[in-house]
C-alpha atoms as a PDB file:
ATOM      1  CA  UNK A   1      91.916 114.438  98.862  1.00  0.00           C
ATOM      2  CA  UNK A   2      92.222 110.908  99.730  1.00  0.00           C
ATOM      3  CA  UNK A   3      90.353 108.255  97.167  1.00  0.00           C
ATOM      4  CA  UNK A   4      88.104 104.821  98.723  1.00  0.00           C
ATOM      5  CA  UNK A   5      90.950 102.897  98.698  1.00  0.00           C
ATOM      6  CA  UNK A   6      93.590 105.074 100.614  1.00  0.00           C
ATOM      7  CA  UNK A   7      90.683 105.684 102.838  1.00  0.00           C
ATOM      8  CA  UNK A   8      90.123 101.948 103.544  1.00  0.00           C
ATOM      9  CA  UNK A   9      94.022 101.431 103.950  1.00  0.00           C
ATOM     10  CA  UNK A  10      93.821 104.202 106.735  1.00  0.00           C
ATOM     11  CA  UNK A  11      90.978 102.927 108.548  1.00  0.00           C
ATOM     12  CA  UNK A  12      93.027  99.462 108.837  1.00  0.00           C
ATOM     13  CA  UNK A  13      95.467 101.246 110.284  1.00  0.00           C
ATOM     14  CA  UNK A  14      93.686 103.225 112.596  1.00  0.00           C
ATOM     15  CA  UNK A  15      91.750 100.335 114.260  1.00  0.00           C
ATOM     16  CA  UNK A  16      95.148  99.400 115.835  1.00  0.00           C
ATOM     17  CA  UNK A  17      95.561 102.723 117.094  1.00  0.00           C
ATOM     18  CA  UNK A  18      94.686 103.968 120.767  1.00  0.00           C
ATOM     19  CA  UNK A  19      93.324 107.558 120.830  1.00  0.00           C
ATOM     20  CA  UNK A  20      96.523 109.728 121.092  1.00  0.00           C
ATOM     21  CA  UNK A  21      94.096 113.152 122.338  1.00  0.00           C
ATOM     22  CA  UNK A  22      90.794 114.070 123.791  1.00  0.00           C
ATOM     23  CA  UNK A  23      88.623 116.434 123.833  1.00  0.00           C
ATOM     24  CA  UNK A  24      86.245 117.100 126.875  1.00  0.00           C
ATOM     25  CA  UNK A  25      83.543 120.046 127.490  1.00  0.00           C
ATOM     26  CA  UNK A  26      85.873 123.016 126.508  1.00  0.00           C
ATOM     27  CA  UNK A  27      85.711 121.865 122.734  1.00  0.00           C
ATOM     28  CA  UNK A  28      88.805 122.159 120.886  1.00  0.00           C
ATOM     29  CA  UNK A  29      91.605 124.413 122.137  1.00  0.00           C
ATOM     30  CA  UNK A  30      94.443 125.955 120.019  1.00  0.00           C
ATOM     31  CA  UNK A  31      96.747 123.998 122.106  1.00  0.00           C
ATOM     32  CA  UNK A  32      95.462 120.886 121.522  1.00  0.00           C
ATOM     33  CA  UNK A  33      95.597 121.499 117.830  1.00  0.00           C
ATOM     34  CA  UNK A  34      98.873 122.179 118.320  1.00  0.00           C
ATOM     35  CA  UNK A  35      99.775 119.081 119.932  1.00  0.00           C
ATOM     36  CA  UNK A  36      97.805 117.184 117.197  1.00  0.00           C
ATOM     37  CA  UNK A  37      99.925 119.122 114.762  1.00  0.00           C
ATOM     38  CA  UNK A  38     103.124 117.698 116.158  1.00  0.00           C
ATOM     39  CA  UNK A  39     101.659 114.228 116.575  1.00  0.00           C
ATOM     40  CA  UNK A  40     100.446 114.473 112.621  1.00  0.00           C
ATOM     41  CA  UNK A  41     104.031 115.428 111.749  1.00  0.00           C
ATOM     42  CA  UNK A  42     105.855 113.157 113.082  1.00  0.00           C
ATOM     43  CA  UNK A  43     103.264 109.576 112.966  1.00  0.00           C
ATOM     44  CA  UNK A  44     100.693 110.965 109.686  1.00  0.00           C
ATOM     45  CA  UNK A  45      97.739 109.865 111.553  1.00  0.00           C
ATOM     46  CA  UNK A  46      96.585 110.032 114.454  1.00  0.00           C
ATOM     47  CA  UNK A  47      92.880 109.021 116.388  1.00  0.00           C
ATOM     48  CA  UNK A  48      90.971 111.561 118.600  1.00  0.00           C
ATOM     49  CA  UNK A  49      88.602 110.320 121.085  1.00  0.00           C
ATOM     50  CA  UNK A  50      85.564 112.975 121.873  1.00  0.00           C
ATOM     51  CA  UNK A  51      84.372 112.754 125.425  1.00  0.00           C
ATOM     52  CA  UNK A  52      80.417 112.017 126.921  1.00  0.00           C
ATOM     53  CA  UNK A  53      80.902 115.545 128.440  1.00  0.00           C
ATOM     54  CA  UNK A  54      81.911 117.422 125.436  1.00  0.00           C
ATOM     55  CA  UNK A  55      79.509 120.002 124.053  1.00  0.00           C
ATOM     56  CA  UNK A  56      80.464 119.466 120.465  1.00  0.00           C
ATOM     57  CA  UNK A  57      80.327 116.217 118.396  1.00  0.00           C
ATOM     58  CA  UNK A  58      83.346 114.006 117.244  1.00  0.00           C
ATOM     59  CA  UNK A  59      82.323 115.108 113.527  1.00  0.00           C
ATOM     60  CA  UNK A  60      82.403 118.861 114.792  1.00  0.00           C
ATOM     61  CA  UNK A  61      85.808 117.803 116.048  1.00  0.00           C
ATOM     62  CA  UNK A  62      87.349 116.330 113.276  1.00  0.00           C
ATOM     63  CA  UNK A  63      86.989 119.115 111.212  1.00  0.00           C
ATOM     64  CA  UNK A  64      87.766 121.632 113.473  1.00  0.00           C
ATOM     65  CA  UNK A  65      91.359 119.603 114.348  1.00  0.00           C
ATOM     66  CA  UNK A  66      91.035 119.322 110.641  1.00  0.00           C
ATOM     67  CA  UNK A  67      91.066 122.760 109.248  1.00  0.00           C
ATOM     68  CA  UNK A  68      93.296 123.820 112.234  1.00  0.00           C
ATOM     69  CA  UNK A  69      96.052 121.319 111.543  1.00  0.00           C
ATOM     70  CA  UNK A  70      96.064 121.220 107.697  1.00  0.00           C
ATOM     71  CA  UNK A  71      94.898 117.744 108.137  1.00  0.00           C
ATOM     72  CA  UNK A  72      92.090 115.293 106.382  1.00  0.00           C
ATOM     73  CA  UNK A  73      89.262 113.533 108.114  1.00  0.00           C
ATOM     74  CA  UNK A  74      89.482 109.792 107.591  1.00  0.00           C
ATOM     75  CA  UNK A  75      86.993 108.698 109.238  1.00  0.00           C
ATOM     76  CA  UNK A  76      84.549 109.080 112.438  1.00  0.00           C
ATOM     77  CA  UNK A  77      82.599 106.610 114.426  1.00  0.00           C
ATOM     78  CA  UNK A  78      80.780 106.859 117.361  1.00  0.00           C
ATOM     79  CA  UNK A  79      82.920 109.324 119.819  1.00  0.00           C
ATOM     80  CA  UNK A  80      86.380 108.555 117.502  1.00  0.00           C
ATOM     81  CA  UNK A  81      87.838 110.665 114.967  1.00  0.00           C
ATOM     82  CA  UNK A  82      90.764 109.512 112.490  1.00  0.00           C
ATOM     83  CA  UNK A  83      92.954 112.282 110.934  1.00  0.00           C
ATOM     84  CA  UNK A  84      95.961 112.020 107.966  1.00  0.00           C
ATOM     85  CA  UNK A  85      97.874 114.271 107.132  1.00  0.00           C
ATOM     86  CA  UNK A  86     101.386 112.977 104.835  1.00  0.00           C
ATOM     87  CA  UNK A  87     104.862 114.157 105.706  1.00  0.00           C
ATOM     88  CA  UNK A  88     106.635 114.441 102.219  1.00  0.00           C
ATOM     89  CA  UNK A  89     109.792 114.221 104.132  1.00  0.00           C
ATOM     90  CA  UNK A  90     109.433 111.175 106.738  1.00  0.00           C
ATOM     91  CA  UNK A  91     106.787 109.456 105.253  1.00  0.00           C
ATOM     92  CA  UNK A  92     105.890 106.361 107.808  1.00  0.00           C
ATOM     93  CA  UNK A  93     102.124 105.438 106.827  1.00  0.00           C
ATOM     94  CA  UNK A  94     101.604 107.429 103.616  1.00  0.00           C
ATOM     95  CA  UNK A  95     104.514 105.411 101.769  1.00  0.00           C
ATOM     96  CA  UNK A  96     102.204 102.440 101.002  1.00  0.00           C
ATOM     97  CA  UNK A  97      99.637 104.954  99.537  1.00  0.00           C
END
């Protein structure tokens, strides 16, 4: 469970981010979680973009990618989505936490 402070220091670091996924009408897939899962792995966080056209919201998203990666929700605003998840081994954003 991440704390107000590590989830301001994420945000800062997600608002340089481009959105690495999307997700469109069909909702979230088990593929795309997958991808997220190897995106989270290897970068810790990563920003999901939910499309006009999608029949779910980008809070409905979040913690679906959430729950199916293992992940945290860091934050969502407007159609965006922010997720962490730390890598104990290659830590890259998690080591200033």
């Amino acid at each position: 469970m991440l704390n107000s402070k590590q989830r301001a220091y994420l945000k800062s670091v997600a608002s340089k981010l481009e959105p690495a996924f999307q997700v469109g009408k069909g909702g979230v897939s088990k593929e795309q979680a997958e991808g997220v899962d190897k995106y989270l792995t290897a970068h810790e966080i990563v920003k999901v973009k939910v499309l006009e056209n999608s029949l779910i919201t980008a809070r409905e998203a979040a913690e679906q990618l959430a729950e199916m990666t293992d992940s945290e929700v860091v934050t969502v605003i407007g159609s965006k989505a922010v997720l962490f998840r730390k890598n104990p081994e290659k830590p890259s954003v998690s080591q200033n936490l």
